[in-house]
PDB file of N, CA and C in Angstrom:
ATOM      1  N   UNK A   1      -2.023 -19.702  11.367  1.00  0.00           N
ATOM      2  CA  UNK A   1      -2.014 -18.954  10.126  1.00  0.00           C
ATOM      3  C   UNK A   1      -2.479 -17.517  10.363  1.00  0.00           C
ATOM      4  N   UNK A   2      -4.001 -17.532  11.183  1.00  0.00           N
ATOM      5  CA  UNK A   2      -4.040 -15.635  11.213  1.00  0.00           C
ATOM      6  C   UNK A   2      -2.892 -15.425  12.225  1.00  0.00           C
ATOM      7  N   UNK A   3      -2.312 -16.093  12.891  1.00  0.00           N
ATOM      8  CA  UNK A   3      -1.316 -14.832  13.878  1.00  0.00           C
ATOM      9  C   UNK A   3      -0.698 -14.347  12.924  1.00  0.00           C
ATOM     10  N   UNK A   4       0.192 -15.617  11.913  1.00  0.00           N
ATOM     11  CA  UNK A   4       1.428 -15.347  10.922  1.00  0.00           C
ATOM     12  C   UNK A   4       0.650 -14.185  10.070  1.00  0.00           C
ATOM     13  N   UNK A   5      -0.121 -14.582   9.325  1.00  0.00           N
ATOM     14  CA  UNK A   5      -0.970 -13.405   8.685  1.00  0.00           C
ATOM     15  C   UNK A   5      -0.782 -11.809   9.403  1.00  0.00           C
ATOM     16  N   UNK A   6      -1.489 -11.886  10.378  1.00  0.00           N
ATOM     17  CA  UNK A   6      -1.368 -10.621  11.184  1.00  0.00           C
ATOM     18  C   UNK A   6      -0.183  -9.762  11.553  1.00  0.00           C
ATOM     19  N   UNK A   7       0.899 -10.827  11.775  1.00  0.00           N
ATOM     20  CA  UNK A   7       2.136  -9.985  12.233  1.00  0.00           C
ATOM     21  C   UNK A   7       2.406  -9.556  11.127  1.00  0.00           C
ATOM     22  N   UNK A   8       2.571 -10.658   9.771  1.00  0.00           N
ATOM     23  CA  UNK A   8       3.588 -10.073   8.427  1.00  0.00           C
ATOM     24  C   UNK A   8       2.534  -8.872   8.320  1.00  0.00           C
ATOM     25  N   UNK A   9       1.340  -8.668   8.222  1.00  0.00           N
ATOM     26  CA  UNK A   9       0.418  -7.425   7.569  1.00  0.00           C
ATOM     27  C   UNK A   9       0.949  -5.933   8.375  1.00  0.00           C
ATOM     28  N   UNK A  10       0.935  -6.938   9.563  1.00  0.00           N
ATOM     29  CA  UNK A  10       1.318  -5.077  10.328  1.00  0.00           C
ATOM     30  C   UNK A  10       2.964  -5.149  10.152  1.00  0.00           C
ATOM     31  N   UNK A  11       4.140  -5.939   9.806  1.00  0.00           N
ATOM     32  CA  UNK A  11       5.098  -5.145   9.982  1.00  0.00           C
ATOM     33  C   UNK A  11       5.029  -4.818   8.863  1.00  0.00           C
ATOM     34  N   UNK A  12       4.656  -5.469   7.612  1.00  0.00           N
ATOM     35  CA  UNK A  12       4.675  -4.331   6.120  1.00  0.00           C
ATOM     36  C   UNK A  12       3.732  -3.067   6.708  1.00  0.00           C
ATOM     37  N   UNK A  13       2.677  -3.165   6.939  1.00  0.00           N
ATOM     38  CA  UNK A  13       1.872  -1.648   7.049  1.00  0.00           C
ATOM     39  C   UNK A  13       3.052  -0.709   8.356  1.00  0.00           C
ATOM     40  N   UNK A  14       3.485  -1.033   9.104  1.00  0.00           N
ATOM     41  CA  UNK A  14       4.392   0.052   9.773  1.00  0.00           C
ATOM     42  C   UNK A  14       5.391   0.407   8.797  1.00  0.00           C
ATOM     43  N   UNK A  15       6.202  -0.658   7.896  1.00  0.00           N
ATOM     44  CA  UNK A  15       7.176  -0.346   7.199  1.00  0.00           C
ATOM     45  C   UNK A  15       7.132   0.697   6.114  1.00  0.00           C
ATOM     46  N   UNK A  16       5.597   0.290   5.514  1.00  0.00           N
ATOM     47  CA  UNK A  16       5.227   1.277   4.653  1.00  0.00           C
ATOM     48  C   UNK A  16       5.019   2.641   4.734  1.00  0.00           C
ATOM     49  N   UNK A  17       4.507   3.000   5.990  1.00  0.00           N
ATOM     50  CA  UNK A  17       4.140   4.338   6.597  1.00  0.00           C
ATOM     51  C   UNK A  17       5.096   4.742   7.046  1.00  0.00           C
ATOM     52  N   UNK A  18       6.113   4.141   7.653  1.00  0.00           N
ATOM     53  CA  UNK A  18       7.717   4.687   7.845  1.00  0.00           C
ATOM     54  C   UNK A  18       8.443   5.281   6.726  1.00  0.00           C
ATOM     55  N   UNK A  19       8.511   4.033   5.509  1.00  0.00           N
ATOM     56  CA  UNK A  19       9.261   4.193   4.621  1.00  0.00           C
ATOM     57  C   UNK A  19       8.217   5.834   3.422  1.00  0.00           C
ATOM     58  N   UNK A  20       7.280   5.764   3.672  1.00  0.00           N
ATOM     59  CA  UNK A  20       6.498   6.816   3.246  1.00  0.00           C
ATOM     60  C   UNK A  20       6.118   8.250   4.184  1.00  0.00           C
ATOM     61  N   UNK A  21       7.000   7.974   5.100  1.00  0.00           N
ATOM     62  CA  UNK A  21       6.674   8.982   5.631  1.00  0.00           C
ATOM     63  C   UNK A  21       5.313   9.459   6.562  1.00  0.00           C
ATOM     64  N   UNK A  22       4.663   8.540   6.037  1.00  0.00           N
ATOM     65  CA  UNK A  22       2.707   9.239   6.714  1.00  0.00           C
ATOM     66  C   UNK A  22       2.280   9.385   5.147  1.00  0.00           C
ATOM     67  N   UNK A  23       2.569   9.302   4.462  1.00  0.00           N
ATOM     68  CA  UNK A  23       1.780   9.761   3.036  1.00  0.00           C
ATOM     69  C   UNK A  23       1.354   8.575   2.797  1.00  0.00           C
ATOM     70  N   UNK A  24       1.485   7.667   2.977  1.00  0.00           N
ATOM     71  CA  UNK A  24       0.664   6.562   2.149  1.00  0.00           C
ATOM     72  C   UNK A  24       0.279   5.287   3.638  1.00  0.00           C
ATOM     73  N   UNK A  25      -0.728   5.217   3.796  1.00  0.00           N
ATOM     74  CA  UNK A  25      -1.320   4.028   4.753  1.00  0.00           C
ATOM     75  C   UNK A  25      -2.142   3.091   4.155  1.00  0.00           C
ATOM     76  N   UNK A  26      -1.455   1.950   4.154  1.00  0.00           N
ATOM     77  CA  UNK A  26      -2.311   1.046   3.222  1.00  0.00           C
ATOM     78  C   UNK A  26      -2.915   0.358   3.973  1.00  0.00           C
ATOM     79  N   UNK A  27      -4.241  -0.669   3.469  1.00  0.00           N
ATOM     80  CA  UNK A  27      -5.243  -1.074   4.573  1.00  0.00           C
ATOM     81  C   UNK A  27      -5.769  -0.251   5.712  1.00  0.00           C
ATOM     82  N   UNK A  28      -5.939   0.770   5.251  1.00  0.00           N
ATOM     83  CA  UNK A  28      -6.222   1.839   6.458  1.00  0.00           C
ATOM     84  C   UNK A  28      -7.707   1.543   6.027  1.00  0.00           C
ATOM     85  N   UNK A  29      -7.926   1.244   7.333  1.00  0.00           N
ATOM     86  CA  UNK A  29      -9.840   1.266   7.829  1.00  0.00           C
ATOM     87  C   UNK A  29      -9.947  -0.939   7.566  1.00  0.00           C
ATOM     88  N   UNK A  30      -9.391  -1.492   7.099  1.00  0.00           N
ATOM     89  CA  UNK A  30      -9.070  -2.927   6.801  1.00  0.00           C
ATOM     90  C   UNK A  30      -8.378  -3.688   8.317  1.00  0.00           C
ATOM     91  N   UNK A  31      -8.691  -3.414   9.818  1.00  0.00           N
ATOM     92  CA  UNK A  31      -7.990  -4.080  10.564  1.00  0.00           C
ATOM     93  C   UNK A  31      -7.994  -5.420  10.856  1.00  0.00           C
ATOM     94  N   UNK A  32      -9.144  -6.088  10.306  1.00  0.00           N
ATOM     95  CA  UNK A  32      -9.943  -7.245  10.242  1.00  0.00           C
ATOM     96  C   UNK A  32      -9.478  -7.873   8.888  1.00  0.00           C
ATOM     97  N   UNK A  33      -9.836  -7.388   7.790  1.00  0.00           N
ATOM     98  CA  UNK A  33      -9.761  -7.843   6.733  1.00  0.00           C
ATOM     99  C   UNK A  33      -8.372  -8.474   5.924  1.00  0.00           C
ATOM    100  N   UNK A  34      -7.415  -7.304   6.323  1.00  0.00           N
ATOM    101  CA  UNK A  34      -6.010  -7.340   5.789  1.00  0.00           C
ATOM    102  C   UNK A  34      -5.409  -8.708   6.262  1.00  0.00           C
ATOM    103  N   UNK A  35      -5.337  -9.000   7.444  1.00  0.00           N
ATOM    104  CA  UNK A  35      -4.821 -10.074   7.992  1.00  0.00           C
ATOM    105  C   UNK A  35      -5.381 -11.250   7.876  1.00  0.00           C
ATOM    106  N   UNK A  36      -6.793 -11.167   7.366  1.00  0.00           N
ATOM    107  CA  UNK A  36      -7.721 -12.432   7.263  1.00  0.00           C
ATOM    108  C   UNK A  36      -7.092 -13.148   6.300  1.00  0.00           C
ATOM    109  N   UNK A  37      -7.211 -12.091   4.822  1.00  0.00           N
ATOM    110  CA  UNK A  37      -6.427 -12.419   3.454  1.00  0.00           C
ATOM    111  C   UNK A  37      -5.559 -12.777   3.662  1.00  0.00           C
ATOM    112  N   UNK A  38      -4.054 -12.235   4.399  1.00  0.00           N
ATOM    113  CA  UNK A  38      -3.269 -12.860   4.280  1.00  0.00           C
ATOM    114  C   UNK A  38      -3.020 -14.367   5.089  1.00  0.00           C
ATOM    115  N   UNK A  39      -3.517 -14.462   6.135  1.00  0.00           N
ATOM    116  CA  UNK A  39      -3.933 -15.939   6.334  1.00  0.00           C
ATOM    117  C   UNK A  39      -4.470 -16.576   5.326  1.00  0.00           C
ATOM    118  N   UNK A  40      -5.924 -16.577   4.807  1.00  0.00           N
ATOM    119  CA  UNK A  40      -6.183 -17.381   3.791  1.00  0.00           C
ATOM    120  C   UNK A  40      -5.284 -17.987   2.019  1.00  0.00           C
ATOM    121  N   UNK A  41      -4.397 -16.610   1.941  1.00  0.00           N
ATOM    122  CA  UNK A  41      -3.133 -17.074   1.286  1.00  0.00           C
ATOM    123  C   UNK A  41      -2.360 -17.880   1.662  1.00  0.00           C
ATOM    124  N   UNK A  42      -1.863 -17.672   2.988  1.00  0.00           N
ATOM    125  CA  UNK A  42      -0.877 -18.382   3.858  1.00  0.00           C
ATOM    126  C   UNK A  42      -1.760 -20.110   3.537  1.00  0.00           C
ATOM    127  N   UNK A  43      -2.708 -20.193   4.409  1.00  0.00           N
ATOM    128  CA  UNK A  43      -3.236 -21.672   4.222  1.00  0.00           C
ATOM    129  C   UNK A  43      -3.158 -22.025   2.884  1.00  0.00           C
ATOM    130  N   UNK A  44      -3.521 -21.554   1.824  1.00  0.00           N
ATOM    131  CA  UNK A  44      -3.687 -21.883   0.325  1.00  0.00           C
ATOM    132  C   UNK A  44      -2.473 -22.233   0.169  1.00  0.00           C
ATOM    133  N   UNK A  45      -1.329 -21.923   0.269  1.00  0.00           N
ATOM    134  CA  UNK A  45      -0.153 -22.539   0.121  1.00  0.00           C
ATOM    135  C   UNK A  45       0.102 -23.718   1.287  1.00  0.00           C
ATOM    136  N   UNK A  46      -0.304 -23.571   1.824  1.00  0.00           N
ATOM    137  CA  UNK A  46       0.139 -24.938   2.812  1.00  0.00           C
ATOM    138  C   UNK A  46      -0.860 -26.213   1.852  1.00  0.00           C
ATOM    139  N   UNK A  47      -1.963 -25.938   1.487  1.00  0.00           N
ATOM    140  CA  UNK A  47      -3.159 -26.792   1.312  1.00  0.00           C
ATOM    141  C   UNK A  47      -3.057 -27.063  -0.200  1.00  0.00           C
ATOM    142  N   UNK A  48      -2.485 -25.901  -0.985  1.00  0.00           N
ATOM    143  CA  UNK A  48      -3.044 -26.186  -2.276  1.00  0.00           C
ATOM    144  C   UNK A  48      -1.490 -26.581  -2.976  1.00  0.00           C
ATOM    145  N   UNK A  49      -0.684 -25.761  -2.341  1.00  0.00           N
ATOM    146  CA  UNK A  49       0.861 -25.654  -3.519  1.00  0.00           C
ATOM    147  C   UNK A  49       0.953 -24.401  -3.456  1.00  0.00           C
ATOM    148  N   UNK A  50       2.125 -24.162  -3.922  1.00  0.00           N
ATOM    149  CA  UNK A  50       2.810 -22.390  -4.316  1.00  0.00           C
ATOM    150  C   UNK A  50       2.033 -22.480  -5.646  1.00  0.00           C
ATOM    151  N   UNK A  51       2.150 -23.321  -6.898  1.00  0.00           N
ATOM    152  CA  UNK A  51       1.815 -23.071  -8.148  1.00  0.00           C
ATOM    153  C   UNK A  51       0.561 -22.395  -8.326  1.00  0.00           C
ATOM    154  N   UNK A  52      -0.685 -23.640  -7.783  1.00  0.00           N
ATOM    155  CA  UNK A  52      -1.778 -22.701  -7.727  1.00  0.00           C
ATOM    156  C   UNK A  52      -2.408 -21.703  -7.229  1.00  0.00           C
ATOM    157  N   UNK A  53      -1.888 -21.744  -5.969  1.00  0.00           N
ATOM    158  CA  UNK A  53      -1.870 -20.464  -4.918  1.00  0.00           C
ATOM    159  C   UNK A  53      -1.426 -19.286  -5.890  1.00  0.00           C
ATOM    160  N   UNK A  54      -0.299 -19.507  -6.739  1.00  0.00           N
ATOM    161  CA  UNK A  54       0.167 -18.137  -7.260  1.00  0.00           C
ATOM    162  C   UNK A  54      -0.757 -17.719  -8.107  1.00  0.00           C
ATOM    163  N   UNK A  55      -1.135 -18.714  -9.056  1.00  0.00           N
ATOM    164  CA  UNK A  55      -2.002 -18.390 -10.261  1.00  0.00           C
ATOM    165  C   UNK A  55      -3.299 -18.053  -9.487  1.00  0.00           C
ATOM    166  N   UNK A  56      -4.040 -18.424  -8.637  1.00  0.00           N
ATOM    167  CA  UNK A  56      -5.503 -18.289  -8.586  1.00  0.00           C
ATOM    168  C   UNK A  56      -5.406 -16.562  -7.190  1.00  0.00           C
ATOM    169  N   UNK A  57      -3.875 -16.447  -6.886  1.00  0.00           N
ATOM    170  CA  UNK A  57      -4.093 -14.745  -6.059  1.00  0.00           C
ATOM    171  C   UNK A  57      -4.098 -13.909  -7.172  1.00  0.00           C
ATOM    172  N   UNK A  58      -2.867 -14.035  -8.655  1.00  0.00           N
ATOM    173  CA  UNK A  58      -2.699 -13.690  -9.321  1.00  0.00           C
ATOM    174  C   UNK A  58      -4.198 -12.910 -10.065  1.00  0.00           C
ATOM    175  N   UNK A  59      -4.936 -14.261 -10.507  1.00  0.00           N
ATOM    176  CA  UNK A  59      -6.178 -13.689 -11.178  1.00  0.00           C
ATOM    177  C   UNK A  59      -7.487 -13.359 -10.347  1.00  0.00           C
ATOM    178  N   UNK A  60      -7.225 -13.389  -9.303  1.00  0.00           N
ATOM    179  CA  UNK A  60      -8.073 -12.304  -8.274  1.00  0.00           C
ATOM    180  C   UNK A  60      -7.547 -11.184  -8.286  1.00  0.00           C
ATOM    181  N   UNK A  61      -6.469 -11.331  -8.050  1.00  0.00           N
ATOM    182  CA  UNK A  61      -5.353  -9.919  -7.776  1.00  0.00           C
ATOM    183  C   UNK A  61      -6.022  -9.026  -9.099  1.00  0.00           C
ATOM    184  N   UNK A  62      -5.980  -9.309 -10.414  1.00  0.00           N
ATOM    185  CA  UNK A  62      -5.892  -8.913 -11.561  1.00  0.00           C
ATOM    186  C   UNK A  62      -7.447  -8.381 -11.751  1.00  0.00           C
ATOM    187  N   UNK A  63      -8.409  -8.795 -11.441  1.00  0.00           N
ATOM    188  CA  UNK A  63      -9.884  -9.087 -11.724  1.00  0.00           C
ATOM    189  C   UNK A  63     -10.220  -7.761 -10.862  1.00  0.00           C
ATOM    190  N   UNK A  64      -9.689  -8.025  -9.452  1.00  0.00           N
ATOM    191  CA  UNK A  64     -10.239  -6.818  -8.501  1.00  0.00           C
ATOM    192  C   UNK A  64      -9.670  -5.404  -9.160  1.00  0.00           C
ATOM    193  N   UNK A  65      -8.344  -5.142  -9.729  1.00  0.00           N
ATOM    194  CA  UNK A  65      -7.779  -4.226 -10.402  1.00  0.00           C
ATOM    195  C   UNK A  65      -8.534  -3.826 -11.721  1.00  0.00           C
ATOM    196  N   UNK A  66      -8.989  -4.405 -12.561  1.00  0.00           N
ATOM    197  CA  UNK A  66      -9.447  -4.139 -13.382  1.00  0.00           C
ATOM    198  C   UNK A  66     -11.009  -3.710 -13.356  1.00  0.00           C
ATOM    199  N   UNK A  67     -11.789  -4.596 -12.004  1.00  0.00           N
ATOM    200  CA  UNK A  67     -12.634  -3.991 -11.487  1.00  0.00           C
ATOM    201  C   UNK A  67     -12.520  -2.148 -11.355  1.00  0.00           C
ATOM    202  N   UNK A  68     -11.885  -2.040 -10.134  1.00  0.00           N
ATOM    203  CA  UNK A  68     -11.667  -0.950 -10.194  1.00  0.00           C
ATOM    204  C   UNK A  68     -11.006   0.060 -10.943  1.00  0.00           C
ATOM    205  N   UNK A  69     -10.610  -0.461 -12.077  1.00  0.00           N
ATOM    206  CA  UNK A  69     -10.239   0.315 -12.917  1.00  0.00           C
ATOM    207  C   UNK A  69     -11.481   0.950 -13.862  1.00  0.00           C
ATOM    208  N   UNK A  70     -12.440  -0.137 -14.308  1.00  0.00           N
ATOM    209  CA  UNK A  70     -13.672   0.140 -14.440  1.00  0.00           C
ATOM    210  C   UNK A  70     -14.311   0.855 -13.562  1.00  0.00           C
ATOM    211  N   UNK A  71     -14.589   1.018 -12.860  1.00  0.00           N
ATOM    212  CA  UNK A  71     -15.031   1.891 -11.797  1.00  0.00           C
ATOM    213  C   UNK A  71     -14.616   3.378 -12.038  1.00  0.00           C
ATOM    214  N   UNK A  72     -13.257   3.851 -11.699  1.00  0.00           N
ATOM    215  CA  UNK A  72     -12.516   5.145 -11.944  1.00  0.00           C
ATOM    216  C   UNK A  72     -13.059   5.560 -13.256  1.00  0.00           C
ATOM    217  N   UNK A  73     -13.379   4.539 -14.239  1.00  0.00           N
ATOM    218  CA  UNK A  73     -13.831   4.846 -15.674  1.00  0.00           C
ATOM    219  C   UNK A  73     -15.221   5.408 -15.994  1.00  0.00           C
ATOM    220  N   UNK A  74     -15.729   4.764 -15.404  1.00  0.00           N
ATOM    221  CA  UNK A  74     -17.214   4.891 -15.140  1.00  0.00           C
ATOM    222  C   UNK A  74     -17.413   6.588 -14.259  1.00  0.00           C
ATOM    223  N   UNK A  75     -16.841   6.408 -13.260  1.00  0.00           N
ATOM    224  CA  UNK A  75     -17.252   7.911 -12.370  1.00  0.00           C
ATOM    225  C   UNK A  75     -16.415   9.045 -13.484  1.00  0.00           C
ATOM    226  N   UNK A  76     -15.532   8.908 -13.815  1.00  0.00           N
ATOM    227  CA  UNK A  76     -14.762   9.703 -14.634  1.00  0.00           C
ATOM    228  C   UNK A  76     -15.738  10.393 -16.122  1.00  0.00           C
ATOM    229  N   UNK A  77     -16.135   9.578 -16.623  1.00  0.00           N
ATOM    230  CA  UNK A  77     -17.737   9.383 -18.125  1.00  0.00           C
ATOM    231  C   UNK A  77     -18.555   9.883 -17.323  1.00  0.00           C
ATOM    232  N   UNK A  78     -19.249   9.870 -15.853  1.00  0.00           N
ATOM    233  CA  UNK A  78     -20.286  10.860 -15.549  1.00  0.00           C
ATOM    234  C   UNK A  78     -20.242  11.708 -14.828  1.00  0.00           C
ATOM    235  N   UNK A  79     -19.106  12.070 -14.902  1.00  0.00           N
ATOM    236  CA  UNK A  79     -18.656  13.677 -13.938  1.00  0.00           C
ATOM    237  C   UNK A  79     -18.933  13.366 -12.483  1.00  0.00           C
ATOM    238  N   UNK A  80     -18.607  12.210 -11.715  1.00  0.00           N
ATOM    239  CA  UNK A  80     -18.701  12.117 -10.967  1.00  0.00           C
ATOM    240  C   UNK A  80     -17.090  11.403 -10.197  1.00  0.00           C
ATOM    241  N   UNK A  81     -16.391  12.657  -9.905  1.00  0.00           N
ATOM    242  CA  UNK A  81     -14.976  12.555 -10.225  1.00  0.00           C
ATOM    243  C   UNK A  81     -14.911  13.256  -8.028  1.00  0.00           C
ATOM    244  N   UNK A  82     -15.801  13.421  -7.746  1.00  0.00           N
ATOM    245  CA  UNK A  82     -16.249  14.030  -6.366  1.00  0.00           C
ATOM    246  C   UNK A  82     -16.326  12.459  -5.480  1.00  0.00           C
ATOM    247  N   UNK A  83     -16.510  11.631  -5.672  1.00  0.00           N
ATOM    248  CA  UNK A  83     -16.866  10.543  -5.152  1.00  0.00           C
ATOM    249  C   UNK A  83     -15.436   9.662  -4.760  1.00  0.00           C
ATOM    250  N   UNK A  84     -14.380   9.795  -6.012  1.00  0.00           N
ATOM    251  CA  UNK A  84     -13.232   9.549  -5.175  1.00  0.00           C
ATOM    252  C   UNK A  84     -12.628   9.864  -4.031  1.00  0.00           C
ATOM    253  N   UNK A  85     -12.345   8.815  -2.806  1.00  0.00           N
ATOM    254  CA  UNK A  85     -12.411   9.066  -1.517  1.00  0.00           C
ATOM    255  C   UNK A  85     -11.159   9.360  -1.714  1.00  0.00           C
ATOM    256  N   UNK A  86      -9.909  10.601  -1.763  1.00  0.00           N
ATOM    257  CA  UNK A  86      -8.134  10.926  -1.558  1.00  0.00           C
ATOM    258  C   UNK A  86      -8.633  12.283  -0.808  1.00  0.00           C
ATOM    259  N   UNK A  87      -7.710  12.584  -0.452  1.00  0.00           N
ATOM    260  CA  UNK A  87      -7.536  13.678   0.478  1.00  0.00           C
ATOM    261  C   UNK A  87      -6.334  14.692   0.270  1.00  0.00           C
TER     262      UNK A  87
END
C-alpha cells in the first residue's frame, strides 16, 4: 500500500507542476506525509469498503477545509494577514 501510495502521489505531484508550469507545487515540504495518507486511504478501501472510505475522507476532507477556512478568518479580523505563508 505505501509503495502504491507513493508512486500515485508523485506522478500526480510531477503532473501537476508540469501541467502548472512551476506555479503551483502541491505537498511541497509533505515528502513523508503525502504518501502516508494516501496509503492509509488505499488500505481503508481494501479494509473498510469504497462506501465508507468515501464518506469518512469526505468529512475529514471537509472538516480540515473549514478548519482552515476559519483560520484565514481569524488572521484576516486581526490584521494579521503577514502570517500567510504565499510568495
Amino acid at each position: 500500500m505505501i509503495l502504491a501510495g507513493v508512486v500515485i502521489s508523485w506522478l500526480l505531484e510531477i503532473a501537476i507542476i508540469n501541467i502548472t508550469h512551476g506555479l503551483f507545487i502541491p505537498w511541497s515540504g509533505f515528502v513523508i506525509i503525502m504518501p502516508t495518507i494516501a496509503s492509509l486511504i488505499a488500505n481503508d478501501f481494501a479494509r473498510e469498503g469504497t462506501y465508507p472510505t468515501i464518506i469518512t475522507t469526505s468529512l475529514a476532507t471537509a472538516g480540515v477545509w473549514l478548519i482552515m477556512q476559519g483560520m484565514i478568518l481569524i488572521l484576516s479580523q486581526t490584521h494579521l494577514e503577514w502570517l500567510f505563508l504565499t510568495t
